[in-house]
PDB file of N, CA and C in Angstrom:
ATOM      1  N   UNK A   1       7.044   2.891   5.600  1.00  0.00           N
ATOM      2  CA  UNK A   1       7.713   2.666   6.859  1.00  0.00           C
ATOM      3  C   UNK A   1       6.780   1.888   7.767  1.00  0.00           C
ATOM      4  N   UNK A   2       7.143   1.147   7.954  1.00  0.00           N
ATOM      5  CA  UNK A   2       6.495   0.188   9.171  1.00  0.00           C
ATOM      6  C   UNK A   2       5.846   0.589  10.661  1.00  0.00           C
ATOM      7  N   UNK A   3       7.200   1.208  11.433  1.00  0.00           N
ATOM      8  CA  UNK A   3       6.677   2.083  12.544  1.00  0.00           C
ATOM      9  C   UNK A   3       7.045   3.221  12.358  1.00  0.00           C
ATOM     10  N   UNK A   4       5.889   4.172  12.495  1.00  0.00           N
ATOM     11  CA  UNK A   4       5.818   5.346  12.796  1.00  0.00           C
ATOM     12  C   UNK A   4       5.521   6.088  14.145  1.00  0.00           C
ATOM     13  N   UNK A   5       5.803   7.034  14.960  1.00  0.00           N
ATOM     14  CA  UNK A   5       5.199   7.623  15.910  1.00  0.00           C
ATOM     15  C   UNK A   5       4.455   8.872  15.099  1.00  0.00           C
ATOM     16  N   UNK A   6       3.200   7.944  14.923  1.00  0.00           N
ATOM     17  CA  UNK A   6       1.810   9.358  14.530  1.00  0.00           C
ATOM     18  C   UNK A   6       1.584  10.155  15.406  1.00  0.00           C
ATOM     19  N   UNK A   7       2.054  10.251  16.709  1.00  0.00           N
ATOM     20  CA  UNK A   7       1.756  11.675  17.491  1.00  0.00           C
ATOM     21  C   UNK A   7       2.811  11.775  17.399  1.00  0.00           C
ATOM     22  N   UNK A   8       3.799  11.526  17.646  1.00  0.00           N
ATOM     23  CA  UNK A   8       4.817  12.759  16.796  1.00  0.00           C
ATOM     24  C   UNK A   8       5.088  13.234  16.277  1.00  0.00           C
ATOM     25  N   UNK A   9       5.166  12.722  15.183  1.00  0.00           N
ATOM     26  CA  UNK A   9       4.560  13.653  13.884  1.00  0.00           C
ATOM     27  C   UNK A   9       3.677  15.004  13.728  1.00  0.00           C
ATOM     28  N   UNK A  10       2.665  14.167  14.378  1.00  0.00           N
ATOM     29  CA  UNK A  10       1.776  15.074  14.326  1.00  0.00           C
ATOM     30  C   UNK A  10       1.778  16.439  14.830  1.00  0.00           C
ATOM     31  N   UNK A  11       2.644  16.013  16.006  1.00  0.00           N
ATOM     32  CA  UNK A  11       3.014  17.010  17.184  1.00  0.00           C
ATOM     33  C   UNK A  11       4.135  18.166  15.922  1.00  0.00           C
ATOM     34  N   UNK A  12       5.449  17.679  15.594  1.00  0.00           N
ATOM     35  CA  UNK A  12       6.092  17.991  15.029  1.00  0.00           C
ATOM     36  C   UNK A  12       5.866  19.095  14.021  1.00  0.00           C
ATOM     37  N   UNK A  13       4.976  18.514  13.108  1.00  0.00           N
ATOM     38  CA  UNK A  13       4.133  19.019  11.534  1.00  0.00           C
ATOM     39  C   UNK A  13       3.389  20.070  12.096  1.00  0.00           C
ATOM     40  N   UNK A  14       2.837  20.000  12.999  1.00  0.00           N
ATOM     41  CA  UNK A  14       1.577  20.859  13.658  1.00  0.00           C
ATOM     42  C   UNK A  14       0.579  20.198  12.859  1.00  0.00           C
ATOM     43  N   UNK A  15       0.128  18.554  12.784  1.00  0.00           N
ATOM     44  CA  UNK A  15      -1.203  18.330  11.645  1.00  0.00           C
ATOM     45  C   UNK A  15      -1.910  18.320  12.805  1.00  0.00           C
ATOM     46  N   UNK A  16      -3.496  19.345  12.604  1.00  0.00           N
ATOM     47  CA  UNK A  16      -4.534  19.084  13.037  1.00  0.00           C
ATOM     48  C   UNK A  16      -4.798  17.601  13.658  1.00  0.00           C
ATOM     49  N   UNK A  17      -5.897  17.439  14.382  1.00  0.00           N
ATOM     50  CA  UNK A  17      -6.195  16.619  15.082  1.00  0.00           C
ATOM     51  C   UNK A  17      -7.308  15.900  13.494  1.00  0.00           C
ATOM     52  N   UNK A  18      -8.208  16.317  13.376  1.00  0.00           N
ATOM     53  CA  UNK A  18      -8.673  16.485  12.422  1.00  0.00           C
ATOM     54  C   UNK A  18      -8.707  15.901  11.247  1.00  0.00           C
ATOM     55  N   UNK A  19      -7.412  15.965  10.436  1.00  0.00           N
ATOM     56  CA  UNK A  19      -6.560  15.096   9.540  1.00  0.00           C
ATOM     57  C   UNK A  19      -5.888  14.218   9.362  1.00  0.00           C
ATOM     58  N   UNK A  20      -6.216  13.328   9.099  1.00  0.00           N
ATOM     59  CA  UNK A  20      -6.115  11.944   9.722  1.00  0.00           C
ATOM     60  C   UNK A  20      -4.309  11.463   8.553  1.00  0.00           C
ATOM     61  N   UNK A  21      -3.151  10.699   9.526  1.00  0.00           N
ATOM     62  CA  UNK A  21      -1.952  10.263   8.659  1.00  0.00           C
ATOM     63  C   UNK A  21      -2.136   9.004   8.180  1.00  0.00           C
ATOM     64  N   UNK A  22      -1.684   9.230   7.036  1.00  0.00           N
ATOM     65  CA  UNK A  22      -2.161   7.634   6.534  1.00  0.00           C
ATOM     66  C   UNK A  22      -0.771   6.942   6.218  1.00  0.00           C
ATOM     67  N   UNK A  23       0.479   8.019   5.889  1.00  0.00           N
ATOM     68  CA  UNK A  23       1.636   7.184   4.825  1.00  0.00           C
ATOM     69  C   UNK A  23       2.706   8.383   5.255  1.00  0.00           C
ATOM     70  N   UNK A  24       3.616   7.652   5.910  1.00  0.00           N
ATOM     71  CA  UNK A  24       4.737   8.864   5.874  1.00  0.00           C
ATOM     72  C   UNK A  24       5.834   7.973   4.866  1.00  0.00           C
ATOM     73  N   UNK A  25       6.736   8.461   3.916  1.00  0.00           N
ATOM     74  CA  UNK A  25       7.818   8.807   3.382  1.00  0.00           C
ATOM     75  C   UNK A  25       9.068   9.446   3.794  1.00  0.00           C
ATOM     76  N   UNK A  26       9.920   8.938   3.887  1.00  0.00           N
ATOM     77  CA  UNK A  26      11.425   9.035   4.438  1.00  0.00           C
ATOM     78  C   UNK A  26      12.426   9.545   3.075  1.00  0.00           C
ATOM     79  N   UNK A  27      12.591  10.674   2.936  1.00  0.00           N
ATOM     80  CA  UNK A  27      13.727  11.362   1.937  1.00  0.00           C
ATOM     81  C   UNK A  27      14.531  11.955   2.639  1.00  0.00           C
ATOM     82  N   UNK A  28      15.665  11.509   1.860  1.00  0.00           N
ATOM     83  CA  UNK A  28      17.334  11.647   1.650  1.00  0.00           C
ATOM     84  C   UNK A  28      18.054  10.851   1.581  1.00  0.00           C
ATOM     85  N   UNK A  29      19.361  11.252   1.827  1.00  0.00           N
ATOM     86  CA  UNK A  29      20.333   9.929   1.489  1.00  0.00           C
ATOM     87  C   UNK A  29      20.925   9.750   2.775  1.00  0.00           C
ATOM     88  N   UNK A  30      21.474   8.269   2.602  1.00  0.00           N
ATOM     89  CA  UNK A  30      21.999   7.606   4.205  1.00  0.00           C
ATOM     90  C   UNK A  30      23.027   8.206   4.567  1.00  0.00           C
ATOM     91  N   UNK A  31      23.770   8.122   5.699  1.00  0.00           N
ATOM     92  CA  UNK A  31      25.193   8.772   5.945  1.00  0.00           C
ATOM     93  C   UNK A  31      26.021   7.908   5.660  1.00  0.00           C
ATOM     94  N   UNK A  32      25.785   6.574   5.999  1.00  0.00           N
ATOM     95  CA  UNK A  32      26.189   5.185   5.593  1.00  0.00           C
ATOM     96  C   UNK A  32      25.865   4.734   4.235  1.00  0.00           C
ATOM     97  N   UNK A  33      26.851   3.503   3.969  1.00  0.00           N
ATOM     98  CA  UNK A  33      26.945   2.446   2.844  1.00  0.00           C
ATOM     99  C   UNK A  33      26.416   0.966   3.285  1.00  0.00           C
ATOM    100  N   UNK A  34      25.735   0.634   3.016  1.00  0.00           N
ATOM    101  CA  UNK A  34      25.221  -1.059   2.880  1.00  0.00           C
ATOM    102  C   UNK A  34      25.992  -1.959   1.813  1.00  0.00           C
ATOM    103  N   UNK A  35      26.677  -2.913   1.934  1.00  0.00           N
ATOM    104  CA  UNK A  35      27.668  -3.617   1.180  1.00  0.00           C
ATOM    105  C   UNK A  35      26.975  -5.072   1.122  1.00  0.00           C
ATOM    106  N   UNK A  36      26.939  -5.674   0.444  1.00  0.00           N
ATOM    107  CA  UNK A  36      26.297  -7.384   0.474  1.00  0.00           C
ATOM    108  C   UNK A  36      27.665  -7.607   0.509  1.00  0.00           C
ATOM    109  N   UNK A  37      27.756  -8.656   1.394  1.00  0.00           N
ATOM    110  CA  UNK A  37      28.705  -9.992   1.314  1.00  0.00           C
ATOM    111  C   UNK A  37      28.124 -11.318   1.694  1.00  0.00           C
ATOM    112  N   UNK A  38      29.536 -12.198   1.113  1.00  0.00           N
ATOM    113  CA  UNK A  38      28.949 -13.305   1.572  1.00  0.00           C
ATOM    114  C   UNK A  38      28.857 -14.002   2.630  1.00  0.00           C
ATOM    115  N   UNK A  39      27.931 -15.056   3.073  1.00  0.00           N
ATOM    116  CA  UNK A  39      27.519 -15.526   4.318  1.00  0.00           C
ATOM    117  C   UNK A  39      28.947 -15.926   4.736  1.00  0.00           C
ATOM    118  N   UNK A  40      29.372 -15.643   5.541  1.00  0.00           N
ATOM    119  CA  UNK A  40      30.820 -16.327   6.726  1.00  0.00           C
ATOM    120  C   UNK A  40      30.728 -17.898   6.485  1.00  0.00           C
ATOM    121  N   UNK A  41      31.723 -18.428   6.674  1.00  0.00           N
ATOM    122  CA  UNK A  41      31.798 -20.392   6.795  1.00  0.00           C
ATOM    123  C   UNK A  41      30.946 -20.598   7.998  1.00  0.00           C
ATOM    124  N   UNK A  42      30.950 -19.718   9.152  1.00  0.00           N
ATOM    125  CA  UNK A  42      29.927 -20.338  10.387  1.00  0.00           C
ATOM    126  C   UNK A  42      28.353 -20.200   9.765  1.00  0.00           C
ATOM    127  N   UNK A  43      28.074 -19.772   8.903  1.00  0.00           N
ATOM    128  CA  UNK A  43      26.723 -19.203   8.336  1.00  0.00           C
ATOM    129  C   UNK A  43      26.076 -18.342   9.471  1.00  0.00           C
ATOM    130  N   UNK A  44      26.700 -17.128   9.760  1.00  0.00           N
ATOM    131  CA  UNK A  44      25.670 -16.318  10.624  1.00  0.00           C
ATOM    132  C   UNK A  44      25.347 -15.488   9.157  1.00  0.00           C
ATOM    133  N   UNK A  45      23.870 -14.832   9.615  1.00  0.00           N
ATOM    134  CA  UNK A  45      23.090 -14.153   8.356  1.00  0.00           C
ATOM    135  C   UNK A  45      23.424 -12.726   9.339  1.00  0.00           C
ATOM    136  N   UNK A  46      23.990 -12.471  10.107  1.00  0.00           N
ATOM    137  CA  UNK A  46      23.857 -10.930  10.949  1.00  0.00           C
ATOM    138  C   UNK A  46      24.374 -10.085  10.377  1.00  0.00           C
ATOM    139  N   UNK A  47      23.760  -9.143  10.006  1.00  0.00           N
ATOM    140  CA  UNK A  47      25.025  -7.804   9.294  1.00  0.00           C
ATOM    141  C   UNK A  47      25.585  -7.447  10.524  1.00  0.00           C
ATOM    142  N   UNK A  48      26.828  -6.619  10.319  1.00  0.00           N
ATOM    143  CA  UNK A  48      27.690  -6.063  11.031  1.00  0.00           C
ATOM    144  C   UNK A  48      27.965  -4.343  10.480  1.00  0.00           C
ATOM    145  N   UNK A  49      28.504  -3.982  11.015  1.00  0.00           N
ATOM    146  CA  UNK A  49      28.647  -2.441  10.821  1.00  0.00           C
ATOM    147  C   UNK A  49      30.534  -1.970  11.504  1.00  0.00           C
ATOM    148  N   UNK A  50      30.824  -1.336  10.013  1.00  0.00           N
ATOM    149  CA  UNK A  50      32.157  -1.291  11.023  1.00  0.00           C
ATOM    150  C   UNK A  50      32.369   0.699  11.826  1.00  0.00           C
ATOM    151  N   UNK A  51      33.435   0.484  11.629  1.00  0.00           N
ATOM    152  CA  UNK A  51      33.912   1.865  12.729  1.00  0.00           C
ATOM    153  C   UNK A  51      32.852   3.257  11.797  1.00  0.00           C
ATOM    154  N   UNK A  52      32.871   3.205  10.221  1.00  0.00           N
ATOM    155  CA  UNK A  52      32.213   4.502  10.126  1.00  0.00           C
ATOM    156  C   UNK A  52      30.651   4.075   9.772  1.00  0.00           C
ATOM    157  N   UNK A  53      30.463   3.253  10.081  1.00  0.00           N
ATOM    158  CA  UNK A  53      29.052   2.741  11.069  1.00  0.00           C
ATOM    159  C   UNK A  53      28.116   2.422   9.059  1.00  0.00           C
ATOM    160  N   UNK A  54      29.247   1.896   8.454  1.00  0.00           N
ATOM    161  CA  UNK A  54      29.265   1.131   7.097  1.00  0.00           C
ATOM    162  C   UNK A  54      28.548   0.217   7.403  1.00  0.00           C
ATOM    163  N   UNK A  55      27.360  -0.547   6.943  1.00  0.00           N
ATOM    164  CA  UNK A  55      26.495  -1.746   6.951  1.00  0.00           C
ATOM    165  C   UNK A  55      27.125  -2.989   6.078  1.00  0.00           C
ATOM    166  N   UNK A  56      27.358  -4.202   6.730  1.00  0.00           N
ATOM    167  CA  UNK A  56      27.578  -5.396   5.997  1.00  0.00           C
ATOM    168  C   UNK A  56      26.603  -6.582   5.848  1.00  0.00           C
ATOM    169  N   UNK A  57      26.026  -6.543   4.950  1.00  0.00           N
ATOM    170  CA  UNK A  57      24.595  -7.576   5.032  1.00  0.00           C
ATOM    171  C   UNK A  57      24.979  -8.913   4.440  1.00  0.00           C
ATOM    172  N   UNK A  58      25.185 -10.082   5.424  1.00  0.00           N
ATOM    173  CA  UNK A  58      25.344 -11.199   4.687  1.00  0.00           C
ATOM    174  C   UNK A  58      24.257 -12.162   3.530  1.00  0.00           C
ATOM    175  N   UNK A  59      24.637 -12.567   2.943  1.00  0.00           N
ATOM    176  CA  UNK A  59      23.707 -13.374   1.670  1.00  0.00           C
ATOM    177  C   UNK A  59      24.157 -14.418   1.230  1.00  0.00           C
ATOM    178  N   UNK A  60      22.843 -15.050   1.106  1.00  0.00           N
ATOM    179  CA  UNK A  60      23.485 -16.621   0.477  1.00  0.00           C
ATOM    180  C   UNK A  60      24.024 -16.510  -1.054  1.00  0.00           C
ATOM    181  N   UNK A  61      24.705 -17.006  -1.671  1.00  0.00           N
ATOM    182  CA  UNK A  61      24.466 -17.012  -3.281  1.00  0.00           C
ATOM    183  C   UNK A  61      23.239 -17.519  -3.433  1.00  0.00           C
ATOM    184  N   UNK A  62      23.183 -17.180  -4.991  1.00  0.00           N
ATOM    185  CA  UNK A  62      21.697 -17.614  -5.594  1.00  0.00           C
ATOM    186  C   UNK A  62      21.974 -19.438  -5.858  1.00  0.00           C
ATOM    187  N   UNK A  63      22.849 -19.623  -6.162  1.00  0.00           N
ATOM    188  CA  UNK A  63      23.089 -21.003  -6.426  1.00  0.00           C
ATOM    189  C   UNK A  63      22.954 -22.220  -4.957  1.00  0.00           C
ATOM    190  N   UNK A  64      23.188 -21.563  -4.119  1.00  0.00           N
ATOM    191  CA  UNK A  64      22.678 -22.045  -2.997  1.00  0.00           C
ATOM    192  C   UNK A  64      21.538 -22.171  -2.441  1.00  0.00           C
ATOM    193  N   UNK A  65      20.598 -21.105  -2.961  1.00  0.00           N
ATOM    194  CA  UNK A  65      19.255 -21.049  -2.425  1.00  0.00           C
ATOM    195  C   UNK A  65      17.864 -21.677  -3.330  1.00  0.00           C
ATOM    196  N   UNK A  66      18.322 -21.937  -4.582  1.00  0.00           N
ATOM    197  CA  UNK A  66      17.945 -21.864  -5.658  1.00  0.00           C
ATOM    198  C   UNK A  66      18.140 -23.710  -6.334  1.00  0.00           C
ATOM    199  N   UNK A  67      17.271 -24.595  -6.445  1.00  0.00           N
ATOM    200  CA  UNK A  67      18.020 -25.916  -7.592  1.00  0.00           C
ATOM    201  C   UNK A  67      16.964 -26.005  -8.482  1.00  0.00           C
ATOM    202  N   UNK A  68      17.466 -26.171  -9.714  1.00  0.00           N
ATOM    203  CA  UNK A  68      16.533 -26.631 -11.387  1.00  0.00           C
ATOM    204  C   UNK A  68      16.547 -27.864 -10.659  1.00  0.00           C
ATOM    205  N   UNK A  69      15.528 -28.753 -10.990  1.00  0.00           N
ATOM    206  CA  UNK A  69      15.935 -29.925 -11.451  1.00  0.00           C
ATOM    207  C   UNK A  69      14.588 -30.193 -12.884  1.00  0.00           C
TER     208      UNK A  69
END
């Protein structure tokens, strides 16, 4: 995880002052679904989220992002 609040945690856990956090880990499962679709004709890249707060993440195809030559 990127940001953490280490005094909160800390506060939370009861960790000593002492013991220093190096790595927190996030377990369970989401309440939500994350869905890929594809990028809109305007090309916005923004996910959206609908009413049961469902995640829509836009993406390019691979064939678009991607050329052999």
């Amino acid at each position: 995880m990127g940001a953490i609040n280490i005094p909160g945690i800390r506060e939370l856990l009861s960790v000593p002052e002492e013991d220093q956090i190096r790595l927190v880990v996030a377990l369970g499962k989401p309440a939500h679904s994350s869905v890929v679709v594809p990028v809109p004709e305007d090309g916005d890249l923004k996910y959206y989220v609908d009413e049961d707060r469902n995640y829509y993440v836009p993406k390019r195809a691979f064939d678009d992002v991607v050329r052999f030559v």
